[in-house]
C-alpha atoms as a PDB file:
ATOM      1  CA  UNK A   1     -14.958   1.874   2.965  1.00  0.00           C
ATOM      2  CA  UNK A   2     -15.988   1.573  -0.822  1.00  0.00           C
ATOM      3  CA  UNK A   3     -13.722   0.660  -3.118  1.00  0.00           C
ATOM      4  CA  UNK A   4     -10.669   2.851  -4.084  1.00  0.00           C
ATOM      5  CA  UNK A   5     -10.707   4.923  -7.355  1.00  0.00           C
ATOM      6  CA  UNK A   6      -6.787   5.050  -8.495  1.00  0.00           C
ATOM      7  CA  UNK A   7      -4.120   2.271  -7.402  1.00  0.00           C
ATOM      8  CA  UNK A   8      -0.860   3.357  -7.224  1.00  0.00           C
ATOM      9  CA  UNK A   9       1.763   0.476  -8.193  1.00  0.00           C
ATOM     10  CA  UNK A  10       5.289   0.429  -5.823  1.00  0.00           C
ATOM     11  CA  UNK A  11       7.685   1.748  -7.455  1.00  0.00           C
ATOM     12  CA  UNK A  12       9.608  -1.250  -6.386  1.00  0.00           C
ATOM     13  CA  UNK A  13       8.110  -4.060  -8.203  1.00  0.00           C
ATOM     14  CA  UNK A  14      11.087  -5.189 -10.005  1.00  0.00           C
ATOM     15  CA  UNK A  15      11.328  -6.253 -13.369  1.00  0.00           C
ATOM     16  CA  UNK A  16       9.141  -8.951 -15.928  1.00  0.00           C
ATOM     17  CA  UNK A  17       5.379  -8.150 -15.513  1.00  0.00           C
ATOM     18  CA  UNK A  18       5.767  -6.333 -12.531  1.00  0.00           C
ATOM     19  CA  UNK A  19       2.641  -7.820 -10.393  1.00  0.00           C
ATOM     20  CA  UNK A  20       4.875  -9.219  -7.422  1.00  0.00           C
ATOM     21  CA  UNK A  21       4.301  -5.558  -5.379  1.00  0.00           C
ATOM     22  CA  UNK A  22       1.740  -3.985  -3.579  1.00  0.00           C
ATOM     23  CA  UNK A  23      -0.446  -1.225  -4.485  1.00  0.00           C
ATOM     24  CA  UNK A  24      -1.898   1.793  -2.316  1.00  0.00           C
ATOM     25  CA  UNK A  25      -5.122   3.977  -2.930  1.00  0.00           C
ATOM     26  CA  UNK A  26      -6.451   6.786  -1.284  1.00  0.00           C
ATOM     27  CA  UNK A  27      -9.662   6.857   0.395  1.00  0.00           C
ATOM     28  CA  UNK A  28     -10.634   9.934   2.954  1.00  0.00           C
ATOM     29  CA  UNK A  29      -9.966   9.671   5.776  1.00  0.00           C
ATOM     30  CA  UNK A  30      -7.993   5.775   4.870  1.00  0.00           C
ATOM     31  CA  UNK A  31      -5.531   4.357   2.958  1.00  0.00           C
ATOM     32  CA  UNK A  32      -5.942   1.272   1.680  1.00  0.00           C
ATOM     33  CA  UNK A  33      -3.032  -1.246   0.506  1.00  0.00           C
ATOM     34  CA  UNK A  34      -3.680  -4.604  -1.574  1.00  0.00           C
ATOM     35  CA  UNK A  35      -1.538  -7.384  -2.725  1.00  0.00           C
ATOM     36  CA  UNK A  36      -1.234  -6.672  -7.040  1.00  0.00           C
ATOM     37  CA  UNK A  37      -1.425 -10.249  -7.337  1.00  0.00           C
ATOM     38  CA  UNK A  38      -4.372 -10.710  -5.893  1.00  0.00           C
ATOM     39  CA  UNK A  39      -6.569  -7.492  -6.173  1.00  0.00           C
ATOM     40  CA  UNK A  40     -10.088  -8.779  -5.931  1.00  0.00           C
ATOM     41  CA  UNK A  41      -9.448  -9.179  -2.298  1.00  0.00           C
ATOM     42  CA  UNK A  42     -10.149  -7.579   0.482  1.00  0.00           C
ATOM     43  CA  UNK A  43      -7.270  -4.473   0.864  1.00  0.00           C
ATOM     44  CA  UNK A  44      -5.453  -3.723   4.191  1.00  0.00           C
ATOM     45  CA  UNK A  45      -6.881   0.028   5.441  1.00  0.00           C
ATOM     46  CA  UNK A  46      -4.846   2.046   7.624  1.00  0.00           C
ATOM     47  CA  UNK A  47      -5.427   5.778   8.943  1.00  0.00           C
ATOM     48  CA  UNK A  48      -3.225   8.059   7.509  1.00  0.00           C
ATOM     49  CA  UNK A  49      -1.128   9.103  10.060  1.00  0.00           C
ATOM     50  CA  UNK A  50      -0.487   5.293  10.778  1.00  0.00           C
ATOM     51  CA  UNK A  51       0.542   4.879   7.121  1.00  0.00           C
ATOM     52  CA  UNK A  52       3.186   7.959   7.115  1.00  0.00           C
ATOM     53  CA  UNK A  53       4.584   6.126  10.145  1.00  0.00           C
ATOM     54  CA  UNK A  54       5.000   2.670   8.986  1.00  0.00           C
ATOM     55  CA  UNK A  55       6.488   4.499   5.400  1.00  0.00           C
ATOM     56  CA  UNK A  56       9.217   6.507   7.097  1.00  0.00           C
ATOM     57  CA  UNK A  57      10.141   4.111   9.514  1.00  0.00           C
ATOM     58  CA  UNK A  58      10.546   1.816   6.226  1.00  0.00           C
ATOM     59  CA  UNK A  59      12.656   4.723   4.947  1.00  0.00           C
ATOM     60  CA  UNK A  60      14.442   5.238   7.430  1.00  0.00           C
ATOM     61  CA  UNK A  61      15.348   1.823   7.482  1.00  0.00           C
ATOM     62  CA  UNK A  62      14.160   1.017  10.635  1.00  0.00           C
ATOM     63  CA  UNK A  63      11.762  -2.035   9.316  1.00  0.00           C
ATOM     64  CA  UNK A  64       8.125  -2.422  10.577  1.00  0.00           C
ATOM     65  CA  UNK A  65       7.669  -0.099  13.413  1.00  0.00           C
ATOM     66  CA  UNK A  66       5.127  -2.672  15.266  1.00  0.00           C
END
């Protein structure tokens, strides 16, 4: 996977400077997560249907559907 173009911040990242969060980036067919304090490393890549799963199960409140 080359590296994403855009990195979308959580909208959850709380107050100050904001860099305690993760980020998410689109690639085709992936979607890649990284930690924002620590973006030059390697990101997390998930399909997408595997990310919508994990992300409704967390808003569903259900917690990590593993």
């Amino acid at each position: 996977m080359t590296a994403p173009d855009s990195w979308k911040k959580s909208s959850y990242s709380g107050g100050g400077d904001g860099n305690a969060c993760v980020e998410v980036a689109t690639r085709h067919p992936r979607i890649a997560v990284r930690d924002s304090k620590h973006p030059s490393r390697t990101p997390l890549t998930f399909s997408a249907p595997a990310f919508a799963v994990f992300v409704g199960a967390l808003k569903d409140g259900e917690g990590c559907p593993v």
